[in-house]
Protein backbone atom coordinates (compact mmCIF):
# COMPACT_ATOMS: atom_id res chain seq x y z
CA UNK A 1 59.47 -63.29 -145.85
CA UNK A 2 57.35 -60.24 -146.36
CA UNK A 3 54.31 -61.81 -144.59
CA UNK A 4 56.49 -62.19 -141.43
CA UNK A 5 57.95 -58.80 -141.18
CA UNK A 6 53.90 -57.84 -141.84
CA UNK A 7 53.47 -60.33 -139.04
CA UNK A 8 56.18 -58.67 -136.70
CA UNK A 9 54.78 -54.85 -137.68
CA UNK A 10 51.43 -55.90 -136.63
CA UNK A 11 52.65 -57.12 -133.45
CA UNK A 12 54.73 -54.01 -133.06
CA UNK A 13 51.79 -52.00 -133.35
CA UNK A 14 49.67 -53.69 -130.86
CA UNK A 15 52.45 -53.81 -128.17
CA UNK A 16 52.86 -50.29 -128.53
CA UNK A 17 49.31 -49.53 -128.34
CA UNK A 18 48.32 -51.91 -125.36
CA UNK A 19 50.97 -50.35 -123.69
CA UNK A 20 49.90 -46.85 -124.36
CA UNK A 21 46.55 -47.89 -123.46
CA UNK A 22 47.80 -48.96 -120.10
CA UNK A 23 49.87 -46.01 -119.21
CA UNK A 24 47.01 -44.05 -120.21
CA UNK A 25 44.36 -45.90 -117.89
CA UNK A 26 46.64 -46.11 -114.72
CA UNK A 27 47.40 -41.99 -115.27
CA UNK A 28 43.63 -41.77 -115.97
CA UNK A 29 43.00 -43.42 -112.40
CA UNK A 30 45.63 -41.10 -110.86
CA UNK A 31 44.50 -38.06 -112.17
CA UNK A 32 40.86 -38.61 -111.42
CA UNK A 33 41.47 -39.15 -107.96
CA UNK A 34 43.52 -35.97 -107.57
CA UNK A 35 40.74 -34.05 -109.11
CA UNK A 36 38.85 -35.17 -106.46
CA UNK A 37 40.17 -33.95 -104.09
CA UNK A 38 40.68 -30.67 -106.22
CA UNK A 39 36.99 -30.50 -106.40
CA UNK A 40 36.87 -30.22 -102.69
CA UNK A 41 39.96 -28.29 -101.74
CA UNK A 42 37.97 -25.61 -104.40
CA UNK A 43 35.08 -25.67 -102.43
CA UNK A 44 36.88 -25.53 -99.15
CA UNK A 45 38.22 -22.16 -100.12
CA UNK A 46 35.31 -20.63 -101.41
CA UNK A 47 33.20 -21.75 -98.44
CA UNK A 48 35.73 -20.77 -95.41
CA UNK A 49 37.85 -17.54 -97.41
CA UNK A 50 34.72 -14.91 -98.46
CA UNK A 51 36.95 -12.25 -97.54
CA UNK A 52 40.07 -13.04 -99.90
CA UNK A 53 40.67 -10.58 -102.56
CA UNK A 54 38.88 -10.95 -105.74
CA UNK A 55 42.65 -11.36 -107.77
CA UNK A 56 42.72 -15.00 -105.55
CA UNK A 57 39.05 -15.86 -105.93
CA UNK A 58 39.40 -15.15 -109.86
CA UNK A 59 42.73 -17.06 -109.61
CA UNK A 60 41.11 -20.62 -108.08
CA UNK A 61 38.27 -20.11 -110.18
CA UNK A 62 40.35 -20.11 -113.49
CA UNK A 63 42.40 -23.00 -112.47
CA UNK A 64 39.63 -24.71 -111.78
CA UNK A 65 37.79 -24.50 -114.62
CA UNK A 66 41.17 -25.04 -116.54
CA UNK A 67 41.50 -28.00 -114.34
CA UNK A 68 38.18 -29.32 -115.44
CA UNK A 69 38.83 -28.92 -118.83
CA UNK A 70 41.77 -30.53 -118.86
CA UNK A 71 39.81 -33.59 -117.21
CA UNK A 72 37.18 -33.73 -120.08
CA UNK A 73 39.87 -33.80 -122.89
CA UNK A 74 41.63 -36.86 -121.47
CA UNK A 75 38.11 -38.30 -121.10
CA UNK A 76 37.55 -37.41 -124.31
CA UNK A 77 40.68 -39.09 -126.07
CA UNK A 78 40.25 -41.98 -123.89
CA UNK A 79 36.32 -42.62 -125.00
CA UNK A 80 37.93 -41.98 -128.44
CA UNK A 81 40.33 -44.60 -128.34
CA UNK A 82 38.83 -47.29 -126.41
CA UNK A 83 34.88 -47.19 -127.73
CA UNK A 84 34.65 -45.46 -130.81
CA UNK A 85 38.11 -46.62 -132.38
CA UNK A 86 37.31 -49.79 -130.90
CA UNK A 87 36.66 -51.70 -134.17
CA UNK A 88 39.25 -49.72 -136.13
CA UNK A 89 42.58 -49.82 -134.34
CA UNK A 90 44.55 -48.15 -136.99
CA UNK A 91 43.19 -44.84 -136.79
CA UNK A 92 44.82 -45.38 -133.29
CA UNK A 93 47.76 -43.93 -135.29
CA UNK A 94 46.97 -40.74 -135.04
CA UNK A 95 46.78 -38.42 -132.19
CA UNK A 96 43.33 -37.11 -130.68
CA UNK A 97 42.74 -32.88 -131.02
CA UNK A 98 41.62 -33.26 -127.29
CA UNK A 99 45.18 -34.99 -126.19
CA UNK A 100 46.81 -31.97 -128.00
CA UNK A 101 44.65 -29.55 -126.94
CA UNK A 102 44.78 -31.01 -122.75
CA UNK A 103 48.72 -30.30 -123.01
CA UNK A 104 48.41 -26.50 -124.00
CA UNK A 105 45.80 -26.58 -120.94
CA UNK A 106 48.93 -28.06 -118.63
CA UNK A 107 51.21 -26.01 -120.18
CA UNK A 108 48.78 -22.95 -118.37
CA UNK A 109 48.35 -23.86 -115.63
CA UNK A 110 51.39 -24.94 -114.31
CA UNK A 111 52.78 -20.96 -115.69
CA UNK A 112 49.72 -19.92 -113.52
CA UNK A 113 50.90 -21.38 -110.08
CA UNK A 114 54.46 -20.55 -111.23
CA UNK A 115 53.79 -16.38 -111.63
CA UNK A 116 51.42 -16.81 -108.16
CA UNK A 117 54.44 -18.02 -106.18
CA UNK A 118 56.42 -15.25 -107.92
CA UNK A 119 54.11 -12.53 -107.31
CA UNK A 120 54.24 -13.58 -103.43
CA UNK A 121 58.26 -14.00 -103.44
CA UNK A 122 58.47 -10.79 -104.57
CA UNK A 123 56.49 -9.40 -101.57
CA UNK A 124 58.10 -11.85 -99.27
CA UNK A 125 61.42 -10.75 -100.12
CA UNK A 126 60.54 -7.30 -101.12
CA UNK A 127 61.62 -7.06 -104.14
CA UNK A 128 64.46 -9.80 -104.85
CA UNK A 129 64.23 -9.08 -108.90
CA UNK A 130 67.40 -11.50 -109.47
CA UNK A 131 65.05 -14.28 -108.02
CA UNK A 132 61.79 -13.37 -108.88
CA UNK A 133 63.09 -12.95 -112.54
CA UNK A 134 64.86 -15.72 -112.42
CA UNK A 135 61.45 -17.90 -111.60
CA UNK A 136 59.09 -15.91 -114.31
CA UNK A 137 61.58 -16.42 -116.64
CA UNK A 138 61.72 -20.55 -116.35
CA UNK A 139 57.96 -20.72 -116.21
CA UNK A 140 57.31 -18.33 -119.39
CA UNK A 141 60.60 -20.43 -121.11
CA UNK A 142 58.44 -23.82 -119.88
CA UNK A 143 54.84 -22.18 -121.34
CA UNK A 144 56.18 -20.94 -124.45
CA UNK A 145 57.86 -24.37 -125.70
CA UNK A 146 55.31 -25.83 -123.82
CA UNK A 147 52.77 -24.26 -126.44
CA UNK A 148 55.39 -24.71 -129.22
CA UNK A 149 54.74 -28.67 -128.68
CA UNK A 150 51.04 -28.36 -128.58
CA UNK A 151 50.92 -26.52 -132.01
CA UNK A 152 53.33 -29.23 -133.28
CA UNK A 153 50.89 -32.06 -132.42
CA UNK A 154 48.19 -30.26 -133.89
CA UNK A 155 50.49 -29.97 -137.20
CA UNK A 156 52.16 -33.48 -136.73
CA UNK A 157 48.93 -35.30 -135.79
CA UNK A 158 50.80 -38.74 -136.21
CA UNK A 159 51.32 -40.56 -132.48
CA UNK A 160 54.92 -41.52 -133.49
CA UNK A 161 55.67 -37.75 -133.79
CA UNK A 162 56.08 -37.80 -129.68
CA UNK A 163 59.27 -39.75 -130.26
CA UNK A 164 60.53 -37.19 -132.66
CA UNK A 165 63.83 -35.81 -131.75
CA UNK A 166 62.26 -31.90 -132.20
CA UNK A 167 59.41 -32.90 -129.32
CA UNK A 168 61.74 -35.01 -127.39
CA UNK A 169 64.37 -31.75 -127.14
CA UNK A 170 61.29 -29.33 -126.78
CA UNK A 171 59.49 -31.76 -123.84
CA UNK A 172 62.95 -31.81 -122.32
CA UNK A 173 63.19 -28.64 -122.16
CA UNK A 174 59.80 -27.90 -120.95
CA UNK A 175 60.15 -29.96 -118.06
CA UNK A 176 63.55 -28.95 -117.17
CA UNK A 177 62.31 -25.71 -117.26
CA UNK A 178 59.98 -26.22 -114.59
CA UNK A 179 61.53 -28.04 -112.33
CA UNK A 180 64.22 -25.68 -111.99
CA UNK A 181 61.10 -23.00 -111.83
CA UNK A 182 60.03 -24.97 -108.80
CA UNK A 183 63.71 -25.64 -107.14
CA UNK A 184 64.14 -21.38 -107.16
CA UNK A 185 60.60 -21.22 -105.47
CA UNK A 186 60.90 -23.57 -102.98
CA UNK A 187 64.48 -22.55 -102.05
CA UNK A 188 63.27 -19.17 -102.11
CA UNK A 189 60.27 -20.22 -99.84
CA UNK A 190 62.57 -21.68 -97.20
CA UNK A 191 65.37 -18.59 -96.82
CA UNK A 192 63.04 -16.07 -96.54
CA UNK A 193 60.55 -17.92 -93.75
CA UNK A 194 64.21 -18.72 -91.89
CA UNK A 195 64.83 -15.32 -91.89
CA UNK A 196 61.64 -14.82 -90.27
CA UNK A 197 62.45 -16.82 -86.78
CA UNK A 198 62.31 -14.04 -84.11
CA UNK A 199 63.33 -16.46 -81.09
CA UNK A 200 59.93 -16.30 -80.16
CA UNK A 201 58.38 -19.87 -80.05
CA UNK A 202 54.68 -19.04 -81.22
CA UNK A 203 56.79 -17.50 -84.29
CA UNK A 204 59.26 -20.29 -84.66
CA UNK A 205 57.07 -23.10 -84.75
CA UNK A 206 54.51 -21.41 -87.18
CA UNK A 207 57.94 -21.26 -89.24
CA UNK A 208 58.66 -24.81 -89.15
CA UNK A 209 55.01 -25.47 -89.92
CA UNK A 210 55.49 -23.49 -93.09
CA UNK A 211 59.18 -24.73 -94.16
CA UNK A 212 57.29 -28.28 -94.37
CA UNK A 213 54.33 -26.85 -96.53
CA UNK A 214 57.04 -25.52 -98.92
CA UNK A 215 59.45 -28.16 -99.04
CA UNK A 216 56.86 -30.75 -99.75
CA UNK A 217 54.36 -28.57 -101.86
CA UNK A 218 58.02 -27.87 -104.21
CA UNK A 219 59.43 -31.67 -103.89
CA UNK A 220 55.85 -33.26 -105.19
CA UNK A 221 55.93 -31.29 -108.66
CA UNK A 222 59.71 -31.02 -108.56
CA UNK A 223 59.79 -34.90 -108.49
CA UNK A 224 56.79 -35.32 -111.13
CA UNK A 225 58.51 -32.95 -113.44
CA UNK A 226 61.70 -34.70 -113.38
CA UNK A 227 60.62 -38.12 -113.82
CA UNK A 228 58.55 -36.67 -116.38
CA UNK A 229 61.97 -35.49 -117.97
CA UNK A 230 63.34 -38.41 -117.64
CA UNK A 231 61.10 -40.85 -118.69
CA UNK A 232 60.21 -38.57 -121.87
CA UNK A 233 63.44 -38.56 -122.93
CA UNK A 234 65.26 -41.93 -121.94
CA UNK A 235 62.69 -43.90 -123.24
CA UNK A 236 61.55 -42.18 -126.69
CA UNK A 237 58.85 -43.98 -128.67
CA UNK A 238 57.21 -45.49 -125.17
CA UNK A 239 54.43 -44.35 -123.02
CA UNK A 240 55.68 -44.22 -119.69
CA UNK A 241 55.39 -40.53 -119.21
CA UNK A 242 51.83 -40.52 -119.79
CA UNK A 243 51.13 -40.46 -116.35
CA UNK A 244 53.17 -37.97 -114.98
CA UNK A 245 51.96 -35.60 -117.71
CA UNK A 246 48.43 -36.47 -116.76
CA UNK A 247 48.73 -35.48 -113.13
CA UNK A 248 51.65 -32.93 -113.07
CA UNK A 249 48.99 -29.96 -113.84
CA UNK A 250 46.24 -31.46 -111.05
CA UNK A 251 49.38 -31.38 -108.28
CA UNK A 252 49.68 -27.92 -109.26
CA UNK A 253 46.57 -27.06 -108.69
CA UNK A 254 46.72 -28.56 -105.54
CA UNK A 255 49.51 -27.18 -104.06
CA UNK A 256 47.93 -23.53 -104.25
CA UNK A 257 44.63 -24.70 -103.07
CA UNK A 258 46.87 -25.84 -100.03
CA UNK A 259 48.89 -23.12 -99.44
CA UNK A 260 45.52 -20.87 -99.38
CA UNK A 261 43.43 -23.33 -97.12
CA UNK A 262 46.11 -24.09 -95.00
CA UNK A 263 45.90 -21.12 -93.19
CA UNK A 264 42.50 -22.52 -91.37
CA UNK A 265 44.61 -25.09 -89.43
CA UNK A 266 46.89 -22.22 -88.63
CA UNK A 267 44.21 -19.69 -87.59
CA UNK A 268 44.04 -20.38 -83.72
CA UNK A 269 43.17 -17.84 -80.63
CA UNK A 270 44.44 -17.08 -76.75
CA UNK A 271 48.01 -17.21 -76.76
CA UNK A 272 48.96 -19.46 -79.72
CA UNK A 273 49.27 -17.73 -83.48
CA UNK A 274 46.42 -16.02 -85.09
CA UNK A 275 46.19 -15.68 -88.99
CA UNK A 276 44.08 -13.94 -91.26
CA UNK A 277 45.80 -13.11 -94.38
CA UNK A 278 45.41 -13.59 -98.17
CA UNK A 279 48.53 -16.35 -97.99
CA UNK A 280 49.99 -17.47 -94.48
CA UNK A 281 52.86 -19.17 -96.56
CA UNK A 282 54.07 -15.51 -96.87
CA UNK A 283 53.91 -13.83 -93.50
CA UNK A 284 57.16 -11.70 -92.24
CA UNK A 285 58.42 -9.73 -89.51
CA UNK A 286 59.44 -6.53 -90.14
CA UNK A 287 62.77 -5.90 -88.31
CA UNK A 288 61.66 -2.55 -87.12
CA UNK A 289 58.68 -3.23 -85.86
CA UNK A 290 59.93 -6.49 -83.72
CA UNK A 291 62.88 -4.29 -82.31
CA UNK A 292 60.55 -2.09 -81.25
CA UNK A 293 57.70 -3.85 -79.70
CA UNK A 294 60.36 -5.77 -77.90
CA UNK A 295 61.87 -2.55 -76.49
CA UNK A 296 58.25 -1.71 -75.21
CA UNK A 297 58.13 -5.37 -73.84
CA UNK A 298 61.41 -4.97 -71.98
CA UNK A 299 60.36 -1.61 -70.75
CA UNK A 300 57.00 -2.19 -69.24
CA UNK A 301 59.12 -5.46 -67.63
CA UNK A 302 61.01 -3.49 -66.35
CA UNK A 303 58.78 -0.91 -65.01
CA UNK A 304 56.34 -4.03 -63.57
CA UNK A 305 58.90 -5.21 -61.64
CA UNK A 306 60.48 -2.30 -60.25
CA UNK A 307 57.20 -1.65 -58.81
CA UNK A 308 56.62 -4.19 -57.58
CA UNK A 309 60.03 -4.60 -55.50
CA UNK A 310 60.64 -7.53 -57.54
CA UNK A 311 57.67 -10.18 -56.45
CA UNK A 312 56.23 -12.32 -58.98
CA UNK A 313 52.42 -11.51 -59.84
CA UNK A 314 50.01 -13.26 -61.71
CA UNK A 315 49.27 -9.59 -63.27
CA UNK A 316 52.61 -8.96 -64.15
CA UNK A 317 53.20 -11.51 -66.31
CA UNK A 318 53.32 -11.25 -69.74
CA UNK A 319 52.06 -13.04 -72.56
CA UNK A 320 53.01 -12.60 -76.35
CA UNK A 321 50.58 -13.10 -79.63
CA UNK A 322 51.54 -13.28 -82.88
CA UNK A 323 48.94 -11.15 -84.88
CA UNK A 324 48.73 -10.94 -88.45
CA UNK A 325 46.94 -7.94 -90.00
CA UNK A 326 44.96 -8.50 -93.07
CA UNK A 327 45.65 -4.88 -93.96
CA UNK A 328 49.56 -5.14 -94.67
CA UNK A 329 50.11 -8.35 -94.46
CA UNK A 330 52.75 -8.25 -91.38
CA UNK A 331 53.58 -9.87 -88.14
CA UNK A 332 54.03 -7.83 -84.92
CA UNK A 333 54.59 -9.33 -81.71
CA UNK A 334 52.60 -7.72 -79.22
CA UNK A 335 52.51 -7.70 -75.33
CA UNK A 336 48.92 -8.70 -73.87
């Protein structure tokens, strides 16, 4: 009798760990492949934005190199587990300091894209501190009990510990955390650029152009983090939400590098929209200034046609830009 419960405990253990094994390969794959193209958004940016402030250069560099990092440990507890525990399974048991270590890393970076975002809401909607505190405060609630967990697997060092009701409570939390963090920025995202339509169609459409970048930049890690939520908590003791975890911090990443090297694909000349800023995602037109380069537009109109006893002339037509100043950040329709 005891030899077959041994029997059914050793085949326990296996199961478990082939299936942690897999989750961990197929996230492995995933993540790998988003790095890639992290690799080259990074160089993208430094290559084509020389001028950006050295805040945002300093900013892609650190999440980089954070990004990096958090590549090596998962390469590291994944050459740990597959080569060098290869002959001694049991020590399988026990969780990997570069496994711990990677999810302080995520834990970083995602508060680092979180506070960006919030630092450009806040000058978006100049100075919405319900909304802006709102966000800080989810993504410094998600870091702190996201480092809480990380100094708990260092303590805990067992792998069952992840199914622990204190980590399963304190991962909830952590991802509920953020994905409510990225719900207020992407809602936030879309009021303010739809307050921003001026009726002008150069204006409008560069707009819609951005409404899509935020609603899909905030639905990818929205998504991750919930069916990392999910998964974490409806299915305690199983590795399913090893691959969310693994790429959740790369998508991050990501969706800054976007946002900043976007703005070469909306960077065009003649009488379409030209942009040079630090962030095109957070553009506005100042009320005043519209209502009052539009007066001058109607005005000189006015004037043209009146002297010209109403005929239609090639040089009396008019044709608006949308110019962005790199020196406050604004849009001002102007008459050409």
């Amino acid at each position: 009798m005891s030899s077959a419960t041994a029997g059914l405990s050793v085949d326990a253990f296996f199961k478990s760990l082939l299936e942690s094994f897999a989750c961990q390969i197929i996230g492995f794959t995933i993540a790998t492949t988003i790095y890639g193209i992290t690799v080259l958004q990074t160089f993208m940016y430094f290559r084509k934005y020389t001028k950006d402030r050295l805040y945002l250069k300093l900013m892609v560099g650190v999440l980089y190199v954070l990004d990096t990092l958090g590549t090596i440990l998962v390469s590291h507890s994944l050459y740990t587990y597959f080569v060098l525990n290869f002959r001694n399974p049991a020590k399988d048991i026990d969780l990997i300091w570069s496994f711990s270590l990677e999810n302080g890393v995520t834990a970083l970076i995602t508060v680092l894209v979180q506070c960006y975002f919030a630092e450009c809401l806040w000058r978006f909607s100049r100075g919405n501190k319900i909304l802006v505190a709102a966000i800080v405060f989810c993504a410094l609630a998600s870091f702190g009990l996201g480092l809480e967990t990380t100094a708990h697997l260092f303590i805990v060092k067992a792998a069952s510990s992840l199914g622990s009701r204190e980590v399963l409570i304190i991962g909830g939390l952590v991802q509920g955390f953020a994905a409510l963090c990225d719900i207020l920025i992407t809602t936030g995202l879309c009021y303010y650029l739809q307050t921003g339509r001026s009726g002008i169609k150069s204006t409008d459409n560069l707009v819609d152009r951005l409404l899509i970048y935020a609603i899909n930049r905030g639905a990818l890690t929205t998504i991750v983090q919930i069916c990392f939520l999910v998964l974490n908590v409806s299915a305690p003791g199983h590795a399913y939400f090893i691959p969310f975890h693994m790429i959740v911090s790369k998508l991050y990443v990501n969706a800054l590098l976007a946002t900043l090297n976007v703005r070469s694909s909306l960077a065009y000349t003649g009488n379409e929209v030209e942009v040079d800023q630090t962030s095109i995602m957070f553009n506005t037109v100042r009320p005043s200034v519209f209502e009052k380069t539009s007066s001058e537009i109607e005005s000189k109109t006015l004037a043209q046609q009146s002297t010209s006893a109403f005929k239609p002339s090639p040089g009396n037509s008019l044709t608006h830009q949308l110019h962005t100043k790199p020196s406050n950040g604004t849009m001002t329709v102007m008459a050409v």
